[in-house]
N, C-alpha and C. Protein backbone atom coordinates (compact mmCIF):
# COMPACT_ATOMS: atom_id res chain seq x y z
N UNK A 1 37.27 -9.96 -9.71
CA UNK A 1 36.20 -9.14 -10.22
C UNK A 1 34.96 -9.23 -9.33
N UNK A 2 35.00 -10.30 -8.56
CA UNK A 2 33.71 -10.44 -7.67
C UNK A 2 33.42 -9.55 -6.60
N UNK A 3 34.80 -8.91 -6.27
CA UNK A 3 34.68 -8.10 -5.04
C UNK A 3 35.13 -6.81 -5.29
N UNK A 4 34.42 -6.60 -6.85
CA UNK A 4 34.90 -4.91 -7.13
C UNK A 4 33.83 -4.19 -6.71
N UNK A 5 33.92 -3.44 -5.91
CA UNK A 5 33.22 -2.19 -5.17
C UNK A 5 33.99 -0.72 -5.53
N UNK A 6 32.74 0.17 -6.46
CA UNK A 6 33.58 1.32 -6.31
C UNK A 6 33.08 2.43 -5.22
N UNK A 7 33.52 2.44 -4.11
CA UNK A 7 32.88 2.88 -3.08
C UNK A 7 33.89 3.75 -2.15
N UNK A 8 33.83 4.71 -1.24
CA UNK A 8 34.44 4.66 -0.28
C UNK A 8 34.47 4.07 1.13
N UNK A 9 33.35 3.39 1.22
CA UNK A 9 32.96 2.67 2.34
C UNK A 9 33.65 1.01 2.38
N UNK A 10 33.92 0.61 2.86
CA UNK A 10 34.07 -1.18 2.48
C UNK A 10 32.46 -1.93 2.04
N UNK A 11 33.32 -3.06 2.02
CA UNK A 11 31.50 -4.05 2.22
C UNK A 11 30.94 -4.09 2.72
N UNK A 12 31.08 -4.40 3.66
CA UNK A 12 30.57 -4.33 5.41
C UNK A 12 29.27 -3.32 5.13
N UNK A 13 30.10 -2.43 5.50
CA UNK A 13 29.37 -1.28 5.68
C UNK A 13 28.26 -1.04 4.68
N UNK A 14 28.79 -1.15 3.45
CA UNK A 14 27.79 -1.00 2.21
C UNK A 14 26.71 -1.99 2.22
N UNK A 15 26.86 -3.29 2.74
CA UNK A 15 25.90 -4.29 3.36
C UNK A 15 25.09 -3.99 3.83
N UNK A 16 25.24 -3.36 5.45
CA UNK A 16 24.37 -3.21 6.20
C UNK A 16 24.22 -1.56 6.05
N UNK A 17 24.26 -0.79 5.47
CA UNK A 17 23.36 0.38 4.93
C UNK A 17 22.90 -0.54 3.92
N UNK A 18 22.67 -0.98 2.85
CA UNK A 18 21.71 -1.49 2.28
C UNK A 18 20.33 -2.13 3.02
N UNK A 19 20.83 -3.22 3.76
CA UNK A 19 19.83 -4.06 5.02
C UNK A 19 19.16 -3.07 5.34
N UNK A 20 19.68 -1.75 6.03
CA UNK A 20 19.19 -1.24 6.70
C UNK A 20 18.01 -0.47 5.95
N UNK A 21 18.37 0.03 4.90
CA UNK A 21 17.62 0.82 3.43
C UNK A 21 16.10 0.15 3.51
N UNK A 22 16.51 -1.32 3.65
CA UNK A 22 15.14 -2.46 2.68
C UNK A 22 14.46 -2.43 4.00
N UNK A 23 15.03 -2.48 5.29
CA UNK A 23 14.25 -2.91 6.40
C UNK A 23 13.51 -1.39 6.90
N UNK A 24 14.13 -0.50 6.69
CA UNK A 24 13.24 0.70 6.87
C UNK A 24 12.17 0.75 5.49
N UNK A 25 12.16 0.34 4.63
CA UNK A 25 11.37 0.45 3.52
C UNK A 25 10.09 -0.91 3.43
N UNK A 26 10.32 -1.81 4.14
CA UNK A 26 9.74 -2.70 4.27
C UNK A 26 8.41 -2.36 5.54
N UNK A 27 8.99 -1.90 6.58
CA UNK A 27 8.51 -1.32 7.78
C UNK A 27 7.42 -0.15 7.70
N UNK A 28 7.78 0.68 6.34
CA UNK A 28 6.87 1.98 6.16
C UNK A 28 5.50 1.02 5.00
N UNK A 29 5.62 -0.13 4.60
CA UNK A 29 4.66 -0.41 4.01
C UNK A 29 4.01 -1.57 4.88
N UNK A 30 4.40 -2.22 6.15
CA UNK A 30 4.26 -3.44 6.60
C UNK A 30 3.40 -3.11 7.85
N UNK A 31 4.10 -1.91 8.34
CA UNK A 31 3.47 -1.31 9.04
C UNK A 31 2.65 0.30 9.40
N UNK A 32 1.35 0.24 9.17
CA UNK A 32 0.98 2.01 8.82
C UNK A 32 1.35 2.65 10.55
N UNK A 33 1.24 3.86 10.12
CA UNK A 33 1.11 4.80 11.40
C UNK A 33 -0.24 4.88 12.04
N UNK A 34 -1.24 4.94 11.62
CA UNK A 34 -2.56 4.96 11.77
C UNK A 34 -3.33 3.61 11.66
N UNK A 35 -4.59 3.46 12.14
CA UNK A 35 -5.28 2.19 11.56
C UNK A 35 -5.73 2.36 10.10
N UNK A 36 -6.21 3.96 9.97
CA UNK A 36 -6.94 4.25 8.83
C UNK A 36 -5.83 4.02 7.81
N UNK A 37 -4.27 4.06 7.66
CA UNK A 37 -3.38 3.93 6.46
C UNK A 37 -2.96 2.17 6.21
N UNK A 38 -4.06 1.42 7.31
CA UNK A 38 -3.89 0.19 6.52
C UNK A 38 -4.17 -0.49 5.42
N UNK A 39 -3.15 -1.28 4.34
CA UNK A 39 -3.88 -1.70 3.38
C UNK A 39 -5.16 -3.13 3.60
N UNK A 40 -5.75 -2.93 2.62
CA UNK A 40 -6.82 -3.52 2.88
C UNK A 40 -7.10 -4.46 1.02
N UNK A 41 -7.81 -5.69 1.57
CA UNK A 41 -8.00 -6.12 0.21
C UNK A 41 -9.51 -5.76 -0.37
N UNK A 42 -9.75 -6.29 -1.49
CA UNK A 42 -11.27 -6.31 -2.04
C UNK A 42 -12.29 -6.35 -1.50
N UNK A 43 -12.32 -7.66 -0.66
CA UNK A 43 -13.22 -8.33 0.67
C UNK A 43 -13.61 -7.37 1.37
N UNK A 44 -12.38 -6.95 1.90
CA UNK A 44 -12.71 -5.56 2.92
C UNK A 44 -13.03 -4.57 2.33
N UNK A 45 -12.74 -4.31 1.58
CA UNK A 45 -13.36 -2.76 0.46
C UNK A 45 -14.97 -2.97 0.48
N UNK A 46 -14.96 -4.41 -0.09
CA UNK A 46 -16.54 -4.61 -0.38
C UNK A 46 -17.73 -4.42 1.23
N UNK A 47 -17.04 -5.23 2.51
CA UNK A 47 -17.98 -4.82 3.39
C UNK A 47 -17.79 -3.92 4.20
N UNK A 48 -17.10 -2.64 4.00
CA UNK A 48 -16.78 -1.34 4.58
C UNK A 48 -17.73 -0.38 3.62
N UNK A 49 -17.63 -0.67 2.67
CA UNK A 49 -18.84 0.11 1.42
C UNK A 49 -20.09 -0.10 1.14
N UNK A 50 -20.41 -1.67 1.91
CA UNK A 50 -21.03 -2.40 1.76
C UNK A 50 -21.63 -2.20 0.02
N UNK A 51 -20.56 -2.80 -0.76
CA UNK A 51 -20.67 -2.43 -2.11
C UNK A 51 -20.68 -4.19 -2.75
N UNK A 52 -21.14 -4.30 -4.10
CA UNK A 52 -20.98 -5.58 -4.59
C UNK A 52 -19.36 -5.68 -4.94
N UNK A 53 -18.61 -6.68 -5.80
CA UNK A 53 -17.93 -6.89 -6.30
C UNK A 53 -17.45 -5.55 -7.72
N UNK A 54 -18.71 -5.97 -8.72
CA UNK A 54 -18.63 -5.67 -9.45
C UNK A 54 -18.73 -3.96 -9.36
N UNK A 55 -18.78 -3.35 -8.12
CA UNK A 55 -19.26 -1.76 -8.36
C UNK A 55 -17.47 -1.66 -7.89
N UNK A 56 -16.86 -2.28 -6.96
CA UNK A 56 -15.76 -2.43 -6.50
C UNK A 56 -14.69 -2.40 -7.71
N UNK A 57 -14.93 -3.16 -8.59
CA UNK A 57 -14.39 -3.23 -9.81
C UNK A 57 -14.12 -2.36 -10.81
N UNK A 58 -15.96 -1.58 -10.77
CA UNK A 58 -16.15 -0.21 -11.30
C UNK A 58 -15.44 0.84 -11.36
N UNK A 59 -15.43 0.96 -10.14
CA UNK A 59 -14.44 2.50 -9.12
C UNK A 59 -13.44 2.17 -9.60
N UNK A 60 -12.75 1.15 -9.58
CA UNK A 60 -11.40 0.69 -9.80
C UNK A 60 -10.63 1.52 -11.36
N UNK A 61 -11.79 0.56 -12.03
CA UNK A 61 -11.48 1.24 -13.48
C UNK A 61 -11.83 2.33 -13.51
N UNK A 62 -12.38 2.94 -12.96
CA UNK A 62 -13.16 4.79 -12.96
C UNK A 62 -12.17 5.45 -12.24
N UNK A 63 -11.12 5.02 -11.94
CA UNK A 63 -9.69 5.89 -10.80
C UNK A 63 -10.83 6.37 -9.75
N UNK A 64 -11.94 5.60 -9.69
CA UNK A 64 -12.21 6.60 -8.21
C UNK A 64 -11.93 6.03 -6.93
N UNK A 65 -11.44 4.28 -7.01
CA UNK A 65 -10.84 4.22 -6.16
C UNK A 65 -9.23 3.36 -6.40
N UNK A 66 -8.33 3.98 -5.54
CA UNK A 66 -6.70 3.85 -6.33
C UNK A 66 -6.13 2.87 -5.25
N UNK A 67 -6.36 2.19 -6.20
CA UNK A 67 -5.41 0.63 -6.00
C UNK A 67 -4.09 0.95 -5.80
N UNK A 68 -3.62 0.03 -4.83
CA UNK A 68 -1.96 -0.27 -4.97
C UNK A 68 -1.45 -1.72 -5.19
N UNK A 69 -0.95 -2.23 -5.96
CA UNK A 69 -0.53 -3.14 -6.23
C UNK A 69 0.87 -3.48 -5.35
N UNK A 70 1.09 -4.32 -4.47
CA UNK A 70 2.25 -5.27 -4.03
C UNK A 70 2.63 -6.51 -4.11
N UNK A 71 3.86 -6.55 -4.65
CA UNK A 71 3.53 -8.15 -5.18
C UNK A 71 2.50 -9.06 -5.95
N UNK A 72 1.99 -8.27 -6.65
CA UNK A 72 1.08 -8.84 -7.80
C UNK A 72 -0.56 -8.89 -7.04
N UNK A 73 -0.69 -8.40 -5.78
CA UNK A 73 -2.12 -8.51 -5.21
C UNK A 73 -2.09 -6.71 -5.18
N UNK A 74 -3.91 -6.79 -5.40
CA UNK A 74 -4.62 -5.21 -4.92
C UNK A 74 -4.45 -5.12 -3.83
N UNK A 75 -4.18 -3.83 -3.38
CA UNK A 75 -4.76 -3.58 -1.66
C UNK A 75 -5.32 -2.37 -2.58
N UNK A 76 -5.91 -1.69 -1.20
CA UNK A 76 -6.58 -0.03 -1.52
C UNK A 76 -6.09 0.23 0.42
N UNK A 77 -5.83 1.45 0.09
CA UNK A 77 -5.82 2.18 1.39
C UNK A 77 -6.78 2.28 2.36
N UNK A 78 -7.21 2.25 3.54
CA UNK A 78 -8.58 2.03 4.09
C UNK A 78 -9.13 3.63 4.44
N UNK A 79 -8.34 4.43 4.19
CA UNK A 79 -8.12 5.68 4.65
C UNK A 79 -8.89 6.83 3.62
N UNK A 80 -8.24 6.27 2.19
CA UNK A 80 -9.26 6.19 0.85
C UNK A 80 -10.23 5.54 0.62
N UNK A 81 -10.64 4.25 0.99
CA UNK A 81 -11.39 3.91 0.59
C UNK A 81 -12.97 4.37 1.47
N UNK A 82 -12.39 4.73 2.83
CA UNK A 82 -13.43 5.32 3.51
C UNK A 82 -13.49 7.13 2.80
N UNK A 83 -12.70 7.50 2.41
CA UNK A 83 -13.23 8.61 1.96
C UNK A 83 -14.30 8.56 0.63
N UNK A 84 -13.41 7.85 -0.20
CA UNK A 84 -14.42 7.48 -1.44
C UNK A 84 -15.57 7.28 -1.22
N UNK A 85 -15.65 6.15 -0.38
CA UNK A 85 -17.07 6.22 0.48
C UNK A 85 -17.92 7.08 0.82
N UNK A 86 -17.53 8.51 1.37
CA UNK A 86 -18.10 9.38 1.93
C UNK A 86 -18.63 10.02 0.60
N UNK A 87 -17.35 10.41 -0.26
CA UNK A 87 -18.09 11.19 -1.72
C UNK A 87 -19.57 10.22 -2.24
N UNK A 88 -19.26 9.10 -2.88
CA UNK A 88 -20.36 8.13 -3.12
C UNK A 88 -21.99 8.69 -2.52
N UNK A 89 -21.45 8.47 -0.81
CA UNK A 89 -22.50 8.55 0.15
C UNK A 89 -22.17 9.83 0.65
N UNK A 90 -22.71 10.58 0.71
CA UNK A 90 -22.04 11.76 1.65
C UNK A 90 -22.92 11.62 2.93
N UNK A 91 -24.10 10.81 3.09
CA UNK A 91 -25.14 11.03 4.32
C UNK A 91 -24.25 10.41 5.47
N UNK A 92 -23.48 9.29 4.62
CA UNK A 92 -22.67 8.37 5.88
C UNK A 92 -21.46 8.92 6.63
N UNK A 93 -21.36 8.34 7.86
CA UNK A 93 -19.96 9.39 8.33
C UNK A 93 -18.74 7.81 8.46
């Protein structure tokens, strides 16, 4: 029963298309295309906005700025969070 596969492929194969699945999926979050689609934590939110904690917090709960959660930590997009920025501030570029 351990090696029931209902598949047309063998194991093997079904193995490494899986591997391959997680390592392309790992790669599109590990690594951005851009600098601007890097995630970024709080810290950095706070001195890119040059915002306190607590306004950081604010946005958060206000959806105005959208968290992603991985593995149980915030990031925010840096890509968003500089735009959010701009709405906030519009004088700043």
């Amino acid at each position: 029963m351990n090696n029931l596969i209902l598949s047309p492929i063998d194991k093997g194969q079904l193995i490494n298309e899986i591997a391959e699945a997680i390592v392309f999926k790992l790669n599109n979050i590990s690594k951005p295309s851009t600098a601007e689609e890097e995630f970024i934590k709080i810290p950095e939110v706070m001195k890119l906005l040059g915002r306190s904690r607590n306004t950081i917090n604010s946005w958060r709960k206000e959806g105005f700025l959208k968290e992603h959660i991985i593995n149980s930590s915030v990031y925010f997009k840096k890509s968003e969070v500089l735009d959010a920025g701009r709405q906030r501030n519009p004088r700043k570029k």
